[in-house]
C-alpha atoms as a PDB file:
ATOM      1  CA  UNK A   1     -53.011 -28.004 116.394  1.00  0.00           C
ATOM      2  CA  UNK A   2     -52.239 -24.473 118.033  1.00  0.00           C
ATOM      3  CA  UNK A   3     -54.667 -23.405 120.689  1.00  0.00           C
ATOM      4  CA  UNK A   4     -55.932 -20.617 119.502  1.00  0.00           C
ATOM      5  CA  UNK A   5     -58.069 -19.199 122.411  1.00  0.00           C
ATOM      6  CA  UNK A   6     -58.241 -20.077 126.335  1.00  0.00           C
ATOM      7  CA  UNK A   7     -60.261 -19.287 129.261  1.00  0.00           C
ATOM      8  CA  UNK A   8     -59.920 -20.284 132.191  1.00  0.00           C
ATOM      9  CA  UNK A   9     -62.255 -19.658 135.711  1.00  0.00           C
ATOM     10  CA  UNK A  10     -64.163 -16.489 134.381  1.00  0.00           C
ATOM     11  CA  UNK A  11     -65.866 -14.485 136.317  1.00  0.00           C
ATOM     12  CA  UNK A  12     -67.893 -11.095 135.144  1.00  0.00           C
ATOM     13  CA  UNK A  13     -70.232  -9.348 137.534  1.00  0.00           C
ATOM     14  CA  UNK A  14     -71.975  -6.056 136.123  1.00  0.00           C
ATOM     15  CA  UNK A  15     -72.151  -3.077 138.089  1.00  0.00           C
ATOM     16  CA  UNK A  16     -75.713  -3.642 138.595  1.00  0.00           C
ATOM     17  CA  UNK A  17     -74.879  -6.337 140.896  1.00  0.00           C
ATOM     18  CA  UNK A  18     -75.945  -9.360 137.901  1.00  0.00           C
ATOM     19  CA  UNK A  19     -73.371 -12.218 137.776  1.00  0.00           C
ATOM     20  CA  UNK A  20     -72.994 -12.546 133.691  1.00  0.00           C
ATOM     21  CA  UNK A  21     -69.826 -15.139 133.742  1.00  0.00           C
ATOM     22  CA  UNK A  22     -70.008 -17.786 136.986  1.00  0.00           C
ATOM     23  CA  UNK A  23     -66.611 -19.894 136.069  1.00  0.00           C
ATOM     24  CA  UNK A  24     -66.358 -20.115 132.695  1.00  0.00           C
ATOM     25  CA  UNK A  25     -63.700 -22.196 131.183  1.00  0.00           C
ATOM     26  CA  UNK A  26     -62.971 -23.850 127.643  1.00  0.00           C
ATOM     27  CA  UNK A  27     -60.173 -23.900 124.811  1.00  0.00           C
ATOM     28  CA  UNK A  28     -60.562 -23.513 121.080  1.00  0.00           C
ATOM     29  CA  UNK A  29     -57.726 -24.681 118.655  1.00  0.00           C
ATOM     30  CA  UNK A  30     -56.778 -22.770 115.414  1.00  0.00           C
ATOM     31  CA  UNK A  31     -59.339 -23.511 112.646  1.00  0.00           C
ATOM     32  CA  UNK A  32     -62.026 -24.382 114.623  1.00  0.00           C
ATOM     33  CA  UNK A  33     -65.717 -22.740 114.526  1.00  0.00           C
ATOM     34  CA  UNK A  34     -67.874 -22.868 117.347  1.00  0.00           C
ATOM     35  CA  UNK A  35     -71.285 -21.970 117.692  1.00  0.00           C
ATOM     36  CA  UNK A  36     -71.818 -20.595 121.639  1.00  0.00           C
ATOM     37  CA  UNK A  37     -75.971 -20.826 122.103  1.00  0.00           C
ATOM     38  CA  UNK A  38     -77.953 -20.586 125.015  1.00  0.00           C
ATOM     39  CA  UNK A  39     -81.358 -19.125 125.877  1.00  0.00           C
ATOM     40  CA  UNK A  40     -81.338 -14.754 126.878  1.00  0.00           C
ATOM     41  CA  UNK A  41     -79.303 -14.009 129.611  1.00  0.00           C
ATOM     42  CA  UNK A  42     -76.871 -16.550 129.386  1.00  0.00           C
ATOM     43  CA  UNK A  43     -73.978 -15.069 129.359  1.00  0.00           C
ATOM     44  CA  UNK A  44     -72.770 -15.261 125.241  1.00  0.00           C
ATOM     45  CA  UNK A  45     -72.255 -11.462 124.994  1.00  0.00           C
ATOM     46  CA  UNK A  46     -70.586 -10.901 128.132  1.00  0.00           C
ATOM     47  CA  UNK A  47     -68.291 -13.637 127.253  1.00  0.00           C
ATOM     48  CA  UNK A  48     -67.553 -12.746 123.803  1.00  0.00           C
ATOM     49  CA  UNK A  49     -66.661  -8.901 125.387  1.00  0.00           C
ATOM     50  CA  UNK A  50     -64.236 -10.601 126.853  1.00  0.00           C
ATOM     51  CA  UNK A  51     -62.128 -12.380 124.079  1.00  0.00           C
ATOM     52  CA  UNK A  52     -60.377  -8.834 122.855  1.00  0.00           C
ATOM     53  CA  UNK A  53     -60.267  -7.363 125.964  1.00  0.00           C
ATOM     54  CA  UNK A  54     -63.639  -5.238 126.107  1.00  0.00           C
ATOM     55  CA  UNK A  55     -64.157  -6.072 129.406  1.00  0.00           C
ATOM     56  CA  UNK A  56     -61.994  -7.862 131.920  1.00  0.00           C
ATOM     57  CA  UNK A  57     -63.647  -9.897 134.832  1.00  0.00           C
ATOM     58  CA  UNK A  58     -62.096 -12.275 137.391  1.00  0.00           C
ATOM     59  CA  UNK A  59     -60.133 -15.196 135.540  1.00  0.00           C
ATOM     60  CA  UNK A  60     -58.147 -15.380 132.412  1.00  0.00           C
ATOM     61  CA  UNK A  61     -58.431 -15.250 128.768  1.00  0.00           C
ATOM     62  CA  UNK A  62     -55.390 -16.071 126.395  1.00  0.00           C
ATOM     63  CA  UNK A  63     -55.034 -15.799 122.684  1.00  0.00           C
ATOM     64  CA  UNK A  64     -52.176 -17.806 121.088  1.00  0.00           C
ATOM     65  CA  UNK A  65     -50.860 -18.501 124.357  1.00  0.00           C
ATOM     66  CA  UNK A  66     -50.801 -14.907 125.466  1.00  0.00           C
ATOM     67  CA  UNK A  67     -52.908 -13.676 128.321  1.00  0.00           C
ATOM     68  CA  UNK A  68     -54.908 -10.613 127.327  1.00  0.00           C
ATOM     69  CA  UNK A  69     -53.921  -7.836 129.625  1.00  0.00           C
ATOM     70  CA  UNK A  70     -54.536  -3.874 129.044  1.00  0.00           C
ATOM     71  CA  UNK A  71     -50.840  -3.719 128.246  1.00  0.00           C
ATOM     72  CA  UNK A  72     -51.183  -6.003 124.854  1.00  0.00           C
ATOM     73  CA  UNK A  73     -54.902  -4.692 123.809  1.00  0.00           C
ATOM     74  CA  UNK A  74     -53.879  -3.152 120.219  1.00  0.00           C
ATOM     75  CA  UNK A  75     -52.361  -6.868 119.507  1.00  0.00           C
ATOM     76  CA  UNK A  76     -55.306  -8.856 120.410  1.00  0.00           C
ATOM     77  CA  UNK A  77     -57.326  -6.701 118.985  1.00  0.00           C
ATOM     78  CA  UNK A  78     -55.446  -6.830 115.842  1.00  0.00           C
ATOM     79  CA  UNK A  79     -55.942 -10.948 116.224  1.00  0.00           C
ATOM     80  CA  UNK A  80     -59.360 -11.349 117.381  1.00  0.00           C
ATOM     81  CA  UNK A  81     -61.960  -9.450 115.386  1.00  0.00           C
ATOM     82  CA  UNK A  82     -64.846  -9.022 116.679  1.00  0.00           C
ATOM     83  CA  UNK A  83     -68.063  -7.953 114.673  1.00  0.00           C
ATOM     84  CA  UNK A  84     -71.295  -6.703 116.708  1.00  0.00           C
ATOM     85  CA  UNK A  85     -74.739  -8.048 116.316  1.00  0.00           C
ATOM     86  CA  UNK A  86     -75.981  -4.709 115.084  1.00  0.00           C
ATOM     87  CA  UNK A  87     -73.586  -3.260 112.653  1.00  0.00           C
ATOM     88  CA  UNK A  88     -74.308   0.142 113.139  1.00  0.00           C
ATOM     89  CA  UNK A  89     -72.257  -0.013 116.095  1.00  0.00           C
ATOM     90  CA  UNK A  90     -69.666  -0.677 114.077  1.00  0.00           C
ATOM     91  CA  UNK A  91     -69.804   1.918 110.840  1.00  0.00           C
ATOM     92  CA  UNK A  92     -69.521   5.573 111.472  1.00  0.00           C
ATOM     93  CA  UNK A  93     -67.499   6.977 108.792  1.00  0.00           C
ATOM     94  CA  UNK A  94     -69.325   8.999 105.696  1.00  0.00           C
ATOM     95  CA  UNK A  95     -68.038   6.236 103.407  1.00  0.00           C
ATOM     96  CA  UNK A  96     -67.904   2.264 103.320  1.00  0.00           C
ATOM     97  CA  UNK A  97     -64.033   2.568 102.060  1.00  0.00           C
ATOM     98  CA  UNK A  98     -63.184   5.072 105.055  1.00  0.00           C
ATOM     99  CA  UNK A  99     -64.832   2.476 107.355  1.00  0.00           C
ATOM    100  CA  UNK A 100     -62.866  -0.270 106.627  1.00  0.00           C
ATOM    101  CA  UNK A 101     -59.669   1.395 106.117  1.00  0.00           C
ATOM    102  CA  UNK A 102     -60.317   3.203 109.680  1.00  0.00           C
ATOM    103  CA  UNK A 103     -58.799  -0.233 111.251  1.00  0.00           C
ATOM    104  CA  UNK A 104     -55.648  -0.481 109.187  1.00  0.00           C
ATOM    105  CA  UNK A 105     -55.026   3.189 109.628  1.00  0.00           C
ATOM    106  CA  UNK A 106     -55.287   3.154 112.968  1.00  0.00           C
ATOM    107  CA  UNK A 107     -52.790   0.006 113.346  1.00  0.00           C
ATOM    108  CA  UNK A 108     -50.692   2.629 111.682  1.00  0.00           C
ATOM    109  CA  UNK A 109     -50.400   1.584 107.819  1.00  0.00           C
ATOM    110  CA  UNK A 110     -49.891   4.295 105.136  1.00  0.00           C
ATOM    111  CA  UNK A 111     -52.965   5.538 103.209  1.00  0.00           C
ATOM    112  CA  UNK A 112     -52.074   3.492 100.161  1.00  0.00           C
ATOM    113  CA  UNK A 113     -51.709   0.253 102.212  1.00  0.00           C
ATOM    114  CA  UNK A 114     -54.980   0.874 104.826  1.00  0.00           C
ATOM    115  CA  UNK A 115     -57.174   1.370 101.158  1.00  0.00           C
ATOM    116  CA  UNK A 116     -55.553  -1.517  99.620  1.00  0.00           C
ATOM    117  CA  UNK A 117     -56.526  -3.756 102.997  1.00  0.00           C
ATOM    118  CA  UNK A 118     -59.579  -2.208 103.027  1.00  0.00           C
ATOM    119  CA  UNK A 119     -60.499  -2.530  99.047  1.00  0.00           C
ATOM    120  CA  UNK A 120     -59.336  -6.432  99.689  1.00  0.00           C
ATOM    121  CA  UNK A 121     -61.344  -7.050 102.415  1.00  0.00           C
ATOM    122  CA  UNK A 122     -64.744  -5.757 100.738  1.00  0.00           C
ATOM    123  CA  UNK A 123     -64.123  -7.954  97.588  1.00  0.00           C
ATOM    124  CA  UNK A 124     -64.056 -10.804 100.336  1.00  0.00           C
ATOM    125  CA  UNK A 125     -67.413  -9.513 101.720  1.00  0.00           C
ATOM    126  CA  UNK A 126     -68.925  -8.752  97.668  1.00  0.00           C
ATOM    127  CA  UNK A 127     -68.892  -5.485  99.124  1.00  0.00           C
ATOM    128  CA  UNK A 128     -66.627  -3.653  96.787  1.00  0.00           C
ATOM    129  CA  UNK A 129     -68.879  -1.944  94.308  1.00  0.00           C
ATOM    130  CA  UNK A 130     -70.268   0.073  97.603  1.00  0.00           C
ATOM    131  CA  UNK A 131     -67.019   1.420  98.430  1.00  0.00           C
ATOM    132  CA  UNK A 132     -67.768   5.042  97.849  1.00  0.00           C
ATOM    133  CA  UNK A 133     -71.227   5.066  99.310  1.00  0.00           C
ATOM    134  CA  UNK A 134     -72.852   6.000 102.818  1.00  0.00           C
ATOM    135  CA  UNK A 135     -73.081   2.814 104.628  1.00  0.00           C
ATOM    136  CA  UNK A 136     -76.648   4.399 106.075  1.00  0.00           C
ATOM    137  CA  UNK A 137     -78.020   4.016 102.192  1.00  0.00           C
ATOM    138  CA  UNK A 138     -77.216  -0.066 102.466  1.00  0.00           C
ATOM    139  CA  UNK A 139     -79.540  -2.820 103.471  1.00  0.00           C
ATOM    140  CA  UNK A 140     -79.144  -4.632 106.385  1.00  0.00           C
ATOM    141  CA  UNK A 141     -77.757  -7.529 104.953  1.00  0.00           C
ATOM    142  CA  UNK A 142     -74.927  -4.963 102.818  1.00  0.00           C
ATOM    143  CA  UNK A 143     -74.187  -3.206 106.448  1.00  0.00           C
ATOM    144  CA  UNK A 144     -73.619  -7.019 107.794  1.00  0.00           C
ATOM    145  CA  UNK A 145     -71.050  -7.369 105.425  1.00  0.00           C
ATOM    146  CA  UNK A 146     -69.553  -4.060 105.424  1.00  0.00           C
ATOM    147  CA  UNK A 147     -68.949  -4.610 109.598  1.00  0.00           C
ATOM    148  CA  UNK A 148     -67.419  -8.106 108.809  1.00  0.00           C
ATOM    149  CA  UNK A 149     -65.151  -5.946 106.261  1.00  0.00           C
ATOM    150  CA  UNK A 150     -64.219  -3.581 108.959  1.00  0.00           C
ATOM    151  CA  UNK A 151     -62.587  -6.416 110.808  1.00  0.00           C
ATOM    152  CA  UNK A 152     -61.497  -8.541 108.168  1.00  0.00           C
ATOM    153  CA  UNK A 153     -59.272  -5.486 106.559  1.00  0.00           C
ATOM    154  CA  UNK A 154     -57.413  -6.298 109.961  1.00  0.00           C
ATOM    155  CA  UNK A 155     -56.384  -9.391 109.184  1.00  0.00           C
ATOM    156  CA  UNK A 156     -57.349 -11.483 112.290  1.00  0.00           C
ATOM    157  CA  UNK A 157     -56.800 -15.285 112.830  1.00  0.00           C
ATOM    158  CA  UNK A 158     -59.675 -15.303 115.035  1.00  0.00           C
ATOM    159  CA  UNK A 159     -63.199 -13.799 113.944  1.00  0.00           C
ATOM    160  CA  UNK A 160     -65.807 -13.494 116.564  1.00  0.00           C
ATOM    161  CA  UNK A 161     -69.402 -13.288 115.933  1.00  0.00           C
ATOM    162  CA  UNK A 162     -72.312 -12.418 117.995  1.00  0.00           C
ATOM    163  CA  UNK A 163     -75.950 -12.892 116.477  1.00  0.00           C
ATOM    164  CA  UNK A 164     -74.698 -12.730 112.854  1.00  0.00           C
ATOM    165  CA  UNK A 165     -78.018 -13.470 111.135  1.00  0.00           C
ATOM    166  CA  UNK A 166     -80.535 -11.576 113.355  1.00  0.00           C
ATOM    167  CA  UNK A 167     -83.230  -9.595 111.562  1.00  0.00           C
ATOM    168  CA  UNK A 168     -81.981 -11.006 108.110  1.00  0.00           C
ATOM    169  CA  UNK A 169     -84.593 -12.033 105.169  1.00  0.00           C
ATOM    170  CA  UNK A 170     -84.160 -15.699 103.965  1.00  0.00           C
ATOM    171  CA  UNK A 171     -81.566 -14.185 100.878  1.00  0.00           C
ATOM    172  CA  UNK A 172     -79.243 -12.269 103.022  1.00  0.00           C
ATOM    173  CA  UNK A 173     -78.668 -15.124 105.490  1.00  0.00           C
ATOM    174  CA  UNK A 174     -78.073 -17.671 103.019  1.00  0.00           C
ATOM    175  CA  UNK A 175     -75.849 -14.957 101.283  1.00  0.00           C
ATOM    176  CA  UNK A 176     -73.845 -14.343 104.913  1.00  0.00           C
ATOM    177  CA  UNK A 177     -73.624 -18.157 105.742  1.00  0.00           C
ATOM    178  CA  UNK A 178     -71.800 -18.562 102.560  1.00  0.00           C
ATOM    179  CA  UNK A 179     -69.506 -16.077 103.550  1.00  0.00           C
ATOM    180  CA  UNK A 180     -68.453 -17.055 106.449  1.00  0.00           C
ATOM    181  CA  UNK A 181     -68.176 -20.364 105.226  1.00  0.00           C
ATOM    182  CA  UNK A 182     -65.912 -19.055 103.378  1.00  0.00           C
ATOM    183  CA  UNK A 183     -63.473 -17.577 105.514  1.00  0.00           C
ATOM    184  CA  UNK A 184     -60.441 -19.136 106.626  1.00  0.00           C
ATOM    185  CA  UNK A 185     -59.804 -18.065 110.210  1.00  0.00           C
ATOM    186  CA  UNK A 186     -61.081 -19.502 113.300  1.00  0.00           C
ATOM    187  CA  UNK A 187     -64.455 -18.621 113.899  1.00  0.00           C
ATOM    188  CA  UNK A 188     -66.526 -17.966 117.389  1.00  0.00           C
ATOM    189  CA  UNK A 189     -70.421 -17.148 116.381  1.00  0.00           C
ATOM    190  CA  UNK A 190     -72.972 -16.435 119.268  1.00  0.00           C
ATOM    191  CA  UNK A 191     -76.580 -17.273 117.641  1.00  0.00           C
ATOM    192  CA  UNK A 192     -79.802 -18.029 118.151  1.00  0.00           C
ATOM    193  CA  UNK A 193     -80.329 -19.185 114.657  1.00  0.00           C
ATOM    194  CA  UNK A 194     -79.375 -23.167 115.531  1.00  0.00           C
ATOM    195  CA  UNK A 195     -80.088 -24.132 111.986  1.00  0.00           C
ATOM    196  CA  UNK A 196     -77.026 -21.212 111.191  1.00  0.00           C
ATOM    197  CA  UNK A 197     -74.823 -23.075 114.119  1.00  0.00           C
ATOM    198  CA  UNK A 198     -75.383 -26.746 112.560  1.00  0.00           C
ATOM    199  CA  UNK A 199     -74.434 -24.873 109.086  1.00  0.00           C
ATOM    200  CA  UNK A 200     -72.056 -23.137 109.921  1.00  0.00           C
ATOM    201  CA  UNK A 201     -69.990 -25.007 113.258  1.00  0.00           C
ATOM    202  CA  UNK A 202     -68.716 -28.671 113.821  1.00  0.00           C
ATOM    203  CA  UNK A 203     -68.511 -27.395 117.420  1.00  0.00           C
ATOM    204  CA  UNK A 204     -71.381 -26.184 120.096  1.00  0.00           C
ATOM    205  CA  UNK A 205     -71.018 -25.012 123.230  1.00  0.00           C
ATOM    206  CA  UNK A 206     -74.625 -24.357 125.354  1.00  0.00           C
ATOM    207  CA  UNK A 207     -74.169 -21.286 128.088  1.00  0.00           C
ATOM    208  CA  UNK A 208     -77.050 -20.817 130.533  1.00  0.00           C
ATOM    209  CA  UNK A 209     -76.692 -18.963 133.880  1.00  0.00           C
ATOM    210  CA  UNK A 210     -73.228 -17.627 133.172  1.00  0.00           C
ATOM    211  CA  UNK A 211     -72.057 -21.061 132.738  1.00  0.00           C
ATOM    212  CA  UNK A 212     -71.025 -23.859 130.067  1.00  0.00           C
ATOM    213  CA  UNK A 213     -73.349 -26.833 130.595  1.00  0.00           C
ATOM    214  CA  UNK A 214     -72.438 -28.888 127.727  1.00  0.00           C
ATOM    215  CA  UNK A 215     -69.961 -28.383 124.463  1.00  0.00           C
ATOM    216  CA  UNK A 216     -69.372 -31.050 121.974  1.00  0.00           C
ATOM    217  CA  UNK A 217     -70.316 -32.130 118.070  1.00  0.00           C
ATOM    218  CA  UNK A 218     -72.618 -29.973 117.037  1.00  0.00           C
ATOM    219  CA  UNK A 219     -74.471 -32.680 115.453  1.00  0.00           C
ATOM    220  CA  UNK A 220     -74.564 -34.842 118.783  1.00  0.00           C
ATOM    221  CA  UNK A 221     -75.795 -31.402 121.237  1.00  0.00           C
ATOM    222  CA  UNK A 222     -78.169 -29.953 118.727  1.00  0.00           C
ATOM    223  CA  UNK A 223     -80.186 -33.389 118.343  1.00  0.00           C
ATOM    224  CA  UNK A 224     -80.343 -33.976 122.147  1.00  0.00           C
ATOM    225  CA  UNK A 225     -83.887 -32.839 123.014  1.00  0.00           C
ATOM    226  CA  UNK A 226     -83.421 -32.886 126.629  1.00  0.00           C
ATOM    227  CA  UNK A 227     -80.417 -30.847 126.848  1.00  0.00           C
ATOM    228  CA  UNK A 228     -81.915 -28.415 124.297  1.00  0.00           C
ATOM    229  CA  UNK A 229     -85.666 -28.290 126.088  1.00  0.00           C
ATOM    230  CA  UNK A 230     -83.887 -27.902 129.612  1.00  0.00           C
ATOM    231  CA  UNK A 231     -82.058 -24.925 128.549  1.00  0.00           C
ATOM    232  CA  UNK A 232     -84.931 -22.970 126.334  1.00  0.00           C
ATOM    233  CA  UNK A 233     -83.769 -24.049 123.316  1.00  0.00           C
ATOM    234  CA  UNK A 234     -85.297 -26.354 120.370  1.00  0.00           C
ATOM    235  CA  UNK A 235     -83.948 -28.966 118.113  1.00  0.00           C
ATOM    236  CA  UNK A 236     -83.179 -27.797 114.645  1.00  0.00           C
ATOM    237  CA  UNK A 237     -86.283 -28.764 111.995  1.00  0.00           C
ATOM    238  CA  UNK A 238     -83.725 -30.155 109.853  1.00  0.00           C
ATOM    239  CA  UNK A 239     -82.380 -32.633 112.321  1.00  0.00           C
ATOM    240  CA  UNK A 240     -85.459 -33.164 113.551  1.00  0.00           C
ATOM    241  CA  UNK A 241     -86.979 -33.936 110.065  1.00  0.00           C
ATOM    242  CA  UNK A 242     -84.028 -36.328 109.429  1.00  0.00           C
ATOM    243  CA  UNK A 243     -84.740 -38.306 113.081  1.00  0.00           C
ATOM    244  CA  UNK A 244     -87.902 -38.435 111.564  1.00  0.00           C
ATOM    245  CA  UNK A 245     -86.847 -40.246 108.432  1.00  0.00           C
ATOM    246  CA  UNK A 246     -84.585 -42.879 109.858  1.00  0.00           C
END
């Protein structure tokens, strides 16, 4: 199977003096999806930053075997998607369609082809019945998928994730979990919702002071109450309910 991201030794300090990254190193083939959890102040944002080139520490990051440098941005970018935990960071055009047709346009498709991208990637998201409205009229759950459109209309192989359900009613998370479910690209998702990373992931990795302390089946990390009580973090109810009934 093709390795679809690597890191290797990565090191981010902010200007503020706080080491984010201290060393951080792990592969991810094509297909996988891989839940990254940890306790605040880990480290997943910082790290995720890093996988299309938004910032750059000490170390190296390569997609599809090609280190991401400033030189190739537009072409990782164009592989790894990345959709922000709040999508208003991420939709600032007057319509849905002109949001997600901003990407194609900009990799320098005609009109006709950015709208058709853009049309196909909100019937992906159920989005496309909102195309001509103001993404600021949509509910949080509609401007989740709208952002995920943004990127998708892109066409990545890689889609990366950070807090994907936060602030979501029971509905619109079971609605977005489905989604991504659905998507066949290799997936990278940041959460604190562990019942969303056991749902959604065969593969966990746990981050906590800038580093990796443990990655493996999801199943096997996310029922090991040590490792998850050492690190601020708490076993599932659903695999603890199911430890209960053996």
């Amino acid at each position: 199977m093709r390795e679809a991201i690597r890191v290797e030794n990565l090191h981010y300090r902010y200007p503020d003096g706080i080491e984010a990254l201290k060393g951080v190193s792990f592969s991810i083939a094509e297909g996988e999806s891989v839940a990254i959890i940890g306790p605040n102040g880990a480290g997943k944002t910082t790290l995720l930053l890093h996988l299309n080139g938004i910032l750059s520490g000490e170390g190296k990051v390569f997609v599809f075997g090609e280190e991401v440098t400033k030189r190739n941005l537009p072409k990782v970018r164009q592989l790894v998607g990345l959709v922000f935990q709040d999508p208003d960071d991420q939709l600032f055009m007057p319509t849905v369609l002109e949001d997600v047709a901003f990407g194609p346009l900009n990799l320098g498709l005609s009109q006709d082809e950015a709208i058709k991208q853009a049309i196909e990637a909100l019937e992906t998201v159920g989005m496309a019945h909102a195309f001509n409205r103001s993404p600021h009229q949509l509910s949080l759950g509609e401007r989740k998928r709208v952002a995920i459109a943004t990127v998708l209309s892109m066409q990545p192989k890689i889609l990366v994730l950070d807090e994907p359900t936060a602030n979501l009613d029971p509905r619109s998370r079971r609605q977005l979990l489905n989604l991504l479910k659905q998507l066949n690209v290799t997936k990278i998702v940041a959460t604190h919702d562990l019942e969303a990373a056991l749902n959604l992931c065969e593969r966990v990795m746990v981050m906590d002071e800038g580093q990796i302390v443990a990655d493996g089946d999801a199943q096997s990390i996310l029922s090991n109450s040590n490792l998850m009580e050492t690190h601020g973090l708490e076993v599932p109810a659903s695999l603890l309910l199911s430890q209960i009934h053996r």
